[in-house]
C-alpha atoms as a PDB file:
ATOM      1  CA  UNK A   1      15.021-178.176  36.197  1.00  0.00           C
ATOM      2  CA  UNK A   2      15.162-181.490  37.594  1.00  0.00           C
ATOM      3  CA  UNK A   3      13.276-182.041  40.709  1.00  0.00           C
ATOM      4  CA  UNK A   4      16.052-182.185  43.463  1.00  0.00           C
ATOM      5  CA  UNK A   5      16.956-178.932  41.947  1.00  0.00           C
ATOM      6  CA  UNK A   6      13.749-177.415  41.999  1.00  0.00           C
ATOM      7  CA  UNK A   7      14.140-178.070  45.978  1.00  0.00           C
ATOM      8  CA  UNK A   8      17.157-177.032  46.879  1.00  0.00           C
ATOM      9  CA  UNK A   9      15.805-173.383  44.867  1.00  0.00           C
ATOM     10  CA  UNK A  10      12.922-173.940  46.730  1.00  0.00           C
ATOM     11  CA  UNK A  11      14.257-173.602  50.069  1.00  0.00           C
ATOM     12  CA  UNK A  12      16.766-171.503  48.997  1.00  0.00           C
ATOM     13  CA  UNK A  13      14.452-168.750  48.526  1.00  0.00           C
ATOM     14  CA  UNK A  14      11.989-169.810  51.247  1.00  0.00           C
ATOM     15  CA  UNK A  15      14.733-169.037  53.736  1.00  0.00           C
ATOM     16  CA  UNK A  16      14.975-165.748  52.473  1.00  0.00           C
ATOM     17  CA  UNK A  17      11.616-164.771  52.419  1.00  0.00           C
ATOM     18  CA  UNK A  18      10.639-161.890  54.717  1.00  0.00           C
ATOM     19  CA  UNK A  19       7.847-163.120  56.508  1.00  0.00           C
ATOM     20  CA  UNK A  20       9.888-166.479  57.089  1.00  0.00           C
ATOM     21  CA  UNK A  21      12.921-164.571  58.982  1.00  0.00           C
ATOM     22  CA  UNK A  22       9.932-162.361  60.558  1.00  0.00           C
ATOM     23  CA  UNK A  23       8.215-165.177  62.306  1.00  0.00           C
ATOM     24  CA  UNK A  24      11.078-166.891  63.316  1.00  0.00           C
ATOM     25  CA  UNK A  25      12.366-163.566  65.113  1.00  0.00           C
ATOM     26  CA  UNK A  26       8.686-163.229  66.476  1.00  0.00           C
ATOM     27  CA  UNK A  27       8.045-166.498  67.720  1.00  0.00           C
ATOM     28  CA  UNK A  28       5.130-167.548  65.306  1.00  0.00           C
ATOM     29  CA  UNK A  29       4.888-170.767  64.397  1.00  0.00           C
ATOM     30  CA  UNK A  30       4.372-170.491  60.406  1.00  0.00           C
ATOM     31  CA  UNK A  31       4.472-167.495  57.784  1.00  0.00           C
ATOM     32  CA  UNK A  32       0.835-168.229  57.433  1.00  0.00           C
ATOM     33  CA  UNK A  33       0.622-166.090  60.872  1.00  0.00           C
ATOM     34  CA  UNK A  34       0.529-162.864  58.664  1.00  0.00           C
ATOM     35  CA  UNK A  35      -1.997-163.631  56.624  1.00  0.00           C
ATOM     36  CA  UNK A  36      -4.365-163.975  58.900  1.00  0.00           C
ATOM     37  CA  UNK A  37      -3.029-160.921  60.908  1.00  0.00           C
ATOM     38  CA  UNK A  38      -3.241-158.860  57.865  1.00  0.00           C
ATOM     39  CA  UNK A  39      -6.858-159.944  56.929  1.00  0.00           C
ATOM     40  CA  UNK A  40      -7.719-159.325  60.544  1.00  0.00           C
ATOM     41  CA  UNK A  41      -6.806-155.709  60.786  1.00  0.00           C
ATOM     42  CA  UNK A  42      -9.273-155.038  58.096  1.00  0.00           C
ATOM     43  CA  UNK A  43     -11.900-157.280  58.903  1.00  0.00           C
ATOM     44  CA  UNK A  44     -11.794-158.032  62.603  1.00  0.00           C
ATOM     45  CA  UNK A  45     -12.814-161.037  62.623  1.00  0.00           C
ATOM     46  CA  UNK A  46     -11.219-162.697  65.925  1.00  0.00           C
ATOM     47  CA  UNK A  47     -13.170-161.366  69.169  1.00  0.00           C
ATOM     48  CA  UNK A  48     -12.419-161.948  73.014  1.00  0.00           C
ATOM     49  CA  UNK A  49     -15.132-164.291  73.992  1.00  0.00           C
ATOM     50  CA  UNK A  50     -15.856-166.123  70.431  1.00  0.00           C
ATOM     51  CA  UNK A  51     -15.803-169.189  69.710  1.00  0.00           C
ATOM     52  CA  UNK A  52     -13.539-170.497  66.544  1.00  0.00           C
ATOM     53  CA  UNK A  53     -12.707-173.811  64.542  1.00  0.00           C
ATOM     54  CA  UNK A  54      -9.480-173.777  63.045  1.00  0.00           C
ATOM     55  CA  UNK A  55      -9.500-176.703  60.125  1.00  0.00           C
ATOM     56  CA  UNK A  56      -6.130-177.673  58.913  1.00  0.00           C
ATOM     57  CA  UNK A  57      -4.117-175.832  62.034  1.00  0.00           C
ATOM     58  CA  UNK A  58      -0.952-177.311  62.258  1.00  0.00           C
ATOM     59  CA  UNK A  59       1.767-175.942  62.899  1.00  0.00           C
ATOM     60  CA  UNK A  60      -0.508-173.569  64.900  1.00  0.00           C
ATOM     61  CA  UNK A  61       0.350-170.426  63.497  1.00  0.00           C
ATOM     62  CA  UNK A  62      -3.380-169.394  63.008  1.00  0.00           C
ATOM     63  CA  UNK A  63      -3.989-170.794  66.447  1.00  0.00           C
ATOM     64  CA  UNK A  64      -1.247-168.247  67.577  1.00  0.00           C
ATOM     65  CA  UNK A  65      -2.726-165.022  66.210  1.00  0.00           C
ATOM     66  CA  UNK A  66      -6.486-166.330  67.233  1.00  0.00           C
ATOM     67  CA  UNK A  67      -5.245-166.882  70.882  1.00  0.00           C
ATOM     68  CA  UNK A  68      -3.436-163.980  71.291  1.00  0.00           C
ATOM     69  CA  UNK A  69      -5.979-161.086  69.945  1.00  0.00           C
ATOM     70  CA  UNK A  70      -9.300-163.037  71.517  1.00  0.00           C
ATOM     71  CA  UNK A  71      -6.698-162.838  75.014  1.00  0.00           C
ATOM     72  CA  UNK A  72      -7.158-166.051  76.196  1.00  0.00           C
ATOM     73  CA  UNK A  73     -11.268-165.147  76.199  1.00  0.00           C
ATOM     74  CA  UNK A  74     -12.778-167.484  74.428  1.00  0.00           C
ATOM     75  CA  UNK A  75     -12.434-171.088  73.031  1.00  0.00           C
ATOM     76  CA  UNK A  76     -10.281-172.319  70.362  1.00  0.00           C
ATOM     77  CA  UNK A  77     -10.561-175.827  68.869  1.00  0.00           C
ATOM     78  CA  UNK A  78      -7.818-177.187  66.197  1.00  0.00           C
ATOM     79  CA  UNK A  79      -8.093-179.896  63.779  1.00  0.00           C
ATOM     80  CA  UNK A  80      -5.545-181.442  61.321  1.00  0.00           C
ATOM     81  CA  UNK A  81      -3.815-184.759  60.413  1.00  0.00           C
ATOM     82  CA  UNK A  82      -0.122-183.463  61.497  1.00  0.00           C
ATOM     83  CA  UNK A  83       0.814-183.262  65.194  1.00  0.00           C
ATOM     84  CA  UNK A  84       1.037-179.843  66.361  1.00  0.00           C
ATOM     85  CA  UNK A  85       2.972-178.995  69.421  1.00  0.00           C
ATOM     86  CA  UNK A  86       0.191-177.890  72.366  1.00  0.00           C
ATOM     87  CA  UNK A  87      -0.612-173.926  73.006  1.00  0.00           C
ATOM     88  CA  UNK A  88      -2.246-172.116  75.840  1.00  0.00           C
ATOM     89  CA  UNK A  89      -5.998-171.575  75.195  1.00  0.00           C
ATOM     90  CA  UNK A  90      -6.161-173.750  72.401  1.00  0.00           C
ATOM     91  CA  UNK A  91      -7.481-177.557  72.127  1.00  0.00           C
ATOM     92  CA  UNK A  92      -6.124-179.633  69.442  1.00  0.00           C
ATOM     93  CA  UNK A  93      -7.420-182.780  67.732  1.00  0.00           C
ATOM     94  CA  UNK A  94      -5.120-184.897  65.636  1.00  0.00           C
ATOM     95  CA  UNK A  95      -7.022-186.427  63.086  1.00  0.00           C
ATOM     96  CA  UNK A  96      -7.842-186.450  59.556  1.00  0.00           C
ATOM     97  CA  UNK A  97     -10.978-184.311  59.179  1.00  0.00           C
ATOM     98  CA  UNK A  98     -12.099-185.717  56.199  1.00  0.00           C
ATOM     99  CA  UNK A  99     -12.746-189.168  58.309  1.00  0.00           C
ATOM    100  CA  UNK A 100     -16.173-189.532  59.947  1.00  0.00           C
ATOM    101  CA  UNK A 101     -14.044-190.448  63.252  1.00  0.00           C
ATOM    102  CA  UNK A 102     -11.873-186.992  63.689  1.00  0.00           C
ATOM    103  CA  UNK A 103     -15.191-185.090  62.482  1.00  0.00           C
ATOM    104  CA  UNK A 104     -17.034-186.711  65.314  1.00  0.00           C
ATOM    105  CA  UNK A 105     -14.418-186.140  67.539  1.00  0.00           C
ATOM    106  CA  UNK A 106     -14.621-182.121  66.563  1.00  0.00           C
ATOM    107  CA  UNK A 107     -18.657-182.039  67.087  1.00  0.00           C
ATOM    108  CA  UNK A 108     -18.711-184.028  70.372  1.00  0.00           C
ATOM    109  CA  UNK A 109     -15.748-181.161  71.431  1.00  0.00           C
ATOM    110  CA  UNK A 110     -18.399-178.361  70.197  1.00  0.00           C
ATOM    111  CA  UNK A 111     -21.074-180.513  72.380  1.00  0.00           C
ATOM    112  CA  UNK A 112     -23.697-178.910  70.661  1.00  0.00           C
ATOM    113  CA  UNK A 113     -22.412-175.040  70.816  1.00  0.00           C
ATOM    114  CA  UNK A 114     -22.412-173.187  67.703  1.00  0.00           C
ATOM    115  CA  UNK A 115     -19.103-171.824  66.123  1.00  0.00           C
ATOM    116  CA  UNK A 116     -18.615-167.568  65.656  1.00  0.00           C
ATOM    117  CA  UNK A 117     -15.508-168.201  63.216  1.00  0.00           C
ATOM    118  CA  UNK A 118     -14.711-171.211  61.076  1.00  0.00           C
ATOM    119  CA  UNK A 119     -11.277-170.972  59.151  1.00  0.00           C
ATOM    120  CA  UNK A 120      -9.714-173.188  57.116  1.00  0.00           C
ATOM    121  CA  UNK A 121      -6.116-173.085  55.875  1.00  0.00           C
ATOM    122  CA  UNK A 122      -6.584-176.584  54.085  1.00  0.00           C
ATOM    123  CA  UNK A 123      -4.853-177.268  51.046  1.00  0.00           C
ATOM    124  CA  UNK A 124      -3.808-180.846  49.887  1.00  0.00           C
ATOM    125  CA  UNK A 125      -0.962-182.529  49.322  1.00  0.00           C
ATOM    126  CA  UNK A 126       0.330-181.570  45.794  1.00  0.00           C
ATOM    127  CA  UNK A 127       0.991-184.724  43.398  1.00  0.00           C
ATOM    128  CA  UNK A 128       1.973-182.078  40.572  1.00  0.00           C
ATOM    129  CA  UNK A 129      -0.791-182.701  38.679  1.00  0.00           C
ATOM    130  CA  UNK A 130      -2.771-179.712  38.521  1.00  0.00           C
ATOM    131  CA  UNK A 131      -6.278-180.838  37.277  1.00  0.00           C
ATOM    132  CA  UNK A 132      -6.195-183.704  40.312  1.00  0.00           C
ATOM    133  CA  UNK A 133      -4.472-180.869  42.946  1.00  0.00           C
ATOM    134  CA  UNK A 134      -6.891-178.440  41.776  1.00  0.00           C
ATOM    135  CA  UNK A 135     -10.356-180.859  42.426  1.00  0.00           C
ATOM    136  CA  UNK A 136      -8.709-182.612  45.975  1.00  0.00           C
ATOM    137  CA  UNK A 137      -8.484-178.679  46.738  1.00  0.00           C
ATOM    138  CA  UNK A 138     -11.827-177.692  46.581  1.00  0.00           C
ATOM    139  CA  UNK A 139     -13.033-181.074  47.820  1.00  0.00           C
ATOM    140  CA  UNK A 140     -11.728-179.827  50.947  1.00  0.00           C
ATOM    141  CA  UNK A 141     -13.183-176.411  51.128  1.00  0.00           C
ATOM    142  CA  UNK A 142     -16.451-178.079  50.349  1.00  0.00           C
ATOM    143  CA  UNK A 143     -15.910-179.902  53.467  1.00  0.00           C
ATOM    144  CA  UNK A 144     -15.250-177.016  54.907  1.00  0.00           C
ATOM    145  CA  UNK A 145     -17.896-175.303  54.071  1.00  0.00           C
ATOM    146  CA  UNK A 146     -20.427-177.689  54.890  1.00  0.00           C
ATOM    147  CA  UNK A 147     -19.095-177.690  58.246  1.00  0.00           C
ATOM    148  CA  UNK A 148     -19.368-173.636  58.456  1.00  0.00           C
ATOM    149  CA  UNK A 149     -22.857-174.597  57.144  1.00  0.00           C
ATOM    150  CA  UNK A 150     -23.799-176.515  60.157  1.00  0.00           C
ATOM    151  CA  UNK A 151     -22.289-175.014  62.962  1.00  0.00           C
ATOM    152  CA  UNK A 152     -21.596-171.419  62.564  1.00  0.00           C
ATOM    153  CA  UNK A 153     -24.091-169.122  64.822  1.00  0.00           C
ATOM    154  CA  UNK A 154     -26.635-167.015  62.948  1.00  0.00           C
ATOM    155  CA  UNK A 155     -24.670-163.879  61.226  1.00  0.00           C
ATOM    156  CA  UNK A 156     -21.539-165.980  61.918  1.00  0.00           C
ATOM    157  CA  UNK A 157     -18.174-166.077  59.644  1.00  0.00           C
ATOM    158  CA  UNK A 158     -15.975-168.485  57.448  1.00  0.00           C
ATOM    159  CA  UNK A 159     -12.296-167.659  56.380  1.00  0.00           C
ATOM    160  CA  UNK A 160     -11.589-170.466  53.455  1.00  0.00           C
ATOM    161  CA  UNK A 161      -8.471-170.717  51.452  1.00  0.00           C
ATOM    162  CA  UNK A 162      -9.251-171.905  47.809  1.00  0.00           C
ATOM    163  CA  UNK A 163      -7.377-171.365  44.161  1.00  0.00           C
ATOM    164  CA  UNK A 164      -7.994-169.439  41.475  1.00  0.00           C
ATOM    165  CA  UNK A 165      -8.910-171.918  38.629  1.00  0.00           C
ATOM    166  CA  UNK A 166     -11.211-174.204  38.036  1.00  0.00           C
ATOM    167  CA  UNK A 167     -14.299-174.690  40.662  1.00  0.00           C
ATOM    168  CA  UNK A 168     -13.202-171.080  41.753  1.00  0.00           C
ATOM    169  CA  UNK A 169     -16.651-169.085  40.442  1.00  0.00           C
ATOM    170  CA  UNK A 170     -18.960-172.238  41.174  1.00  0.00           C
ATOM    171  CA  UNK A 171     -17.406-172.388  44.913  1.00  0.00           C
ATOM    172  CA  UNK A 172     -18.111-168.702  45.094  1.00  0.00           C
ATOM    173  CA  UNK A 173     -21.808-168.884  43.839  1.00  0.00           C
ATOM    174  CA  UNK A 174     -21.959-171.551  46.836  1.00  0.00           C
ATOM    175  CA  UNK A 175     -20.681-169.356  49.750  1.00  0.00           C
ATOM    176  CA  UNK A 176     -23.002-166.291  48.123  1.00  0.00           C
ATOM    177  CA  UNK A 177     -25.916-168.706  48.224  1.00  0.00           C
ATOM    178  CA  UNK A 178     -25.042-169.322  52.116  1.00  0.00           C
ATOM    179  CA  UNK A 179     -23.704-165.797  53.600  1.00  0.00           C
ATOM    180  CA  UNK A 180     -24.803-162.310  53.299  1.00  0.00           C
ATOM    181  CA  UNK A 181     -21.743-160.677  51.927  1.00  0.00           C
ATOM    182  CA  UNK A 182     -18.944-162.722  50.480  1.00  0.00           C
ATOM    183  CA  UNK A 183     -14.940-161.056  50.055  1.00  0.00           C
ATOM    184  CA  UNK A 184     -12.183-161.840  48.625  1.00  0.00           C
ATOM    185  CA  UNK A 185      -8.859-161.396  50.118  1.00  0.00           C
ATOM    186  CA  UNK A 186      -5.206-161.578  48.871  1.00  0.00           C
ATOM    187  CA  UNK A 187      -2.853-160.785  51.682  1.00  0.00           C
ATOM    188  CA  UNK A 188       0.678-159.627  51.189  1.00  0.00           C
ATOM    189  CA  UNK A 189       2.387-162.501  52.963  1.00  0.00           C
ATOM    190  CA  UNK A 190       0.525-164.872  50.409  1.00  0.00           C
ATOM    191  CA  UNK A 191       3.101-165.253  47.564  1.00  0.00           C
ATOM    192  CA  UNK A 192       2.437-162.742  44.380  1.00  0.00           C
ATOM    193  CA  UNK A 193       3.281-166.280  42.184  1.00  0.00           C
ATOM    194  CA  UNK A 194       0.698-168.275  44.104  1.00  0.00           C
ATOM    195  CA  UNK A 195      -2.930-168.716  42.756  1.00  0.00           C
ATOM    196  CA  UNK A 196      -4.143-168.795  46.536  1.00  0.00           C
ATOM    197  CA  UNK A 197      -7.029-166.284  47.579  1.00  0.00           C
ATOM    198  CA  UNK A 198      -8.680-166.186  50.908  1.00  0.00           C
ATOM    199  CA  UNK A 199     -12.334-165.996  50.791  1.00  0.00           C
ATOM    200  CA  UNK A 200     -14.474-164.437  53.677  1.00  0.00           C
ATOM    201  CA  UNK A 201     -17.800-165.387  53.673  1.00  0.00           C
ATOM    202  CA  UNK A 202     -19.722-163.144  56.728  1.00  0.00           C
ATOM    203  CA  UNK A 203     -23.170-163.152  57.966  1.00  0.00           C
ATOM    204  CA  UNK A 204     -24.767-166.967  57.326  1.00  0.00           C
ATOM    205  CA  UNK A 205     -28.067-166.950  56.466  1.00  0.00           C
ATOM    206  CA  UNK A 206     -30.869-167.887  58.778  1.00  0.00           C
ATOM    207  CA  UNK A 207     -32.367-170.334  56.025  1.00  0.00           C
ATOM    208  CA  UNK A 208     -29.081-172.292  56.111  1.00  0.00           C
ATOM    209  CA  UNK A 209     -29.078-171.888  60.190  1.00  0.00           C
ATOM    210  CA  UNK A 210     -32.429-173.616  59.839  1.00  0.00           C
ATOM    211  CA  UNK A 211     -31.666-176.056  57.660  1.00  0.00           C
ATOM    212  CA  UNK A 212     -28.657-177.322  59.763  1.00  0.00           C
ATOM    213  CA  UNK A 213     -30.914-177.203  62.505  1.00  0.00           C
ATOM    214  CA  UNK A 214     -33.332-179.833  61.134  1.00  0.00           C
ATOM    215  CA  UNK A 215     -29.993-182.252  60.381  1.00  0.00           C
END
């Protein structure tokens, strides 16, 4: 199938998609807005009062859900390279948080507070080739990670997206080495065809709490 083809089927079929036409009548923002509903009812993970780092935000739809069930109690802090249209309760950076410059923007916003909930809906732009998509993939939920790492509170949490593949077991060795109980999670609103799995890392370590600490 040639590749204007495979767009027009593409959209085709993403306008019919349930959870599409569901957020749209609902107000979210993206589809992505179930997800982390659904892994929220079982895990309950956003809490009036937290504090929580949303990498890779835009177009807000995890924002959304985090805003609404924490009730406006709380802080929210957003991060990605897109612009994303303001929300109540929720402050936004627009930067590219792999650059030194939009990290330090993120930290001086955190002003020294640790972080209850890191998540990260990252994924990078696909080029079609899958070895190269795959690696720039998990270079990113390294990132990730190493943030979680460094500013999550003691016994905090850290909601990654990643792909089954390559790097999947070693990243999952890494997140066991760093949290107490590690999960993983395939929500129904993530496509059945898609090699995307959530993984929920909960309870960091005070060794790595430490560690960050003598940074």
């Amino acid at each position: 199938m040639k590749r204007q083809a495979k767009t027009r089927a593409w959209h085709h079929q993403h306008a019919r998609d349930f959870y599409v036409r569901r957020s749209v009548e609902q107000g979210y923002r993206s589809r992505a807005a179930y997800k982390l509903m659904e892994i929220d009812d079982k895990d309950h993970l956003l809490r009036a009062g937290g504090v929580v780092v949303d990498l890779g935000c835009a177009p807000g739809g995890w924002c959304q859900v985090a805003a609404e069930r924490m009730k406006g109690q709380g802080r929210i802090i957003g991060i990605d390279l897109l612009e994303m249209t303001g929300l109540n309760h929720v402050d936004f950076i627009q930067g590219d948080f792999t650059e030194d410059a939009a990290l330090a923007k993120l930290e001086s916003l955190l002003a020294g507070h640790r972080v209850d909930l890191v998540l990260s809906d990252m994924a990078p732009n696909i080029t079609g080739v899958s070895v190269a998509d795959q690696a720039r993939a998990y270079h990113l939920a390294e990132l990730a990670l190493e943030f979680a790492e460094k500013w999550l509170k003691p016994g905090g949490a850290f909601l990654v997206k990643v792909f089954q593949g390559a790097g999947f077991e070693d990243y999952v060795r890494r997140m066991r080495a760093s949290f107490q109980a590690v999960a993983v999670r395939k929500p129904d609103a993530s496509r059945d065809r898609s090699r995307e799995v959530y993984l929920l890392g909960r309870g960091l370590k005070a060794e790595v709490v430490a560690s960050a600490g003598d940074d």
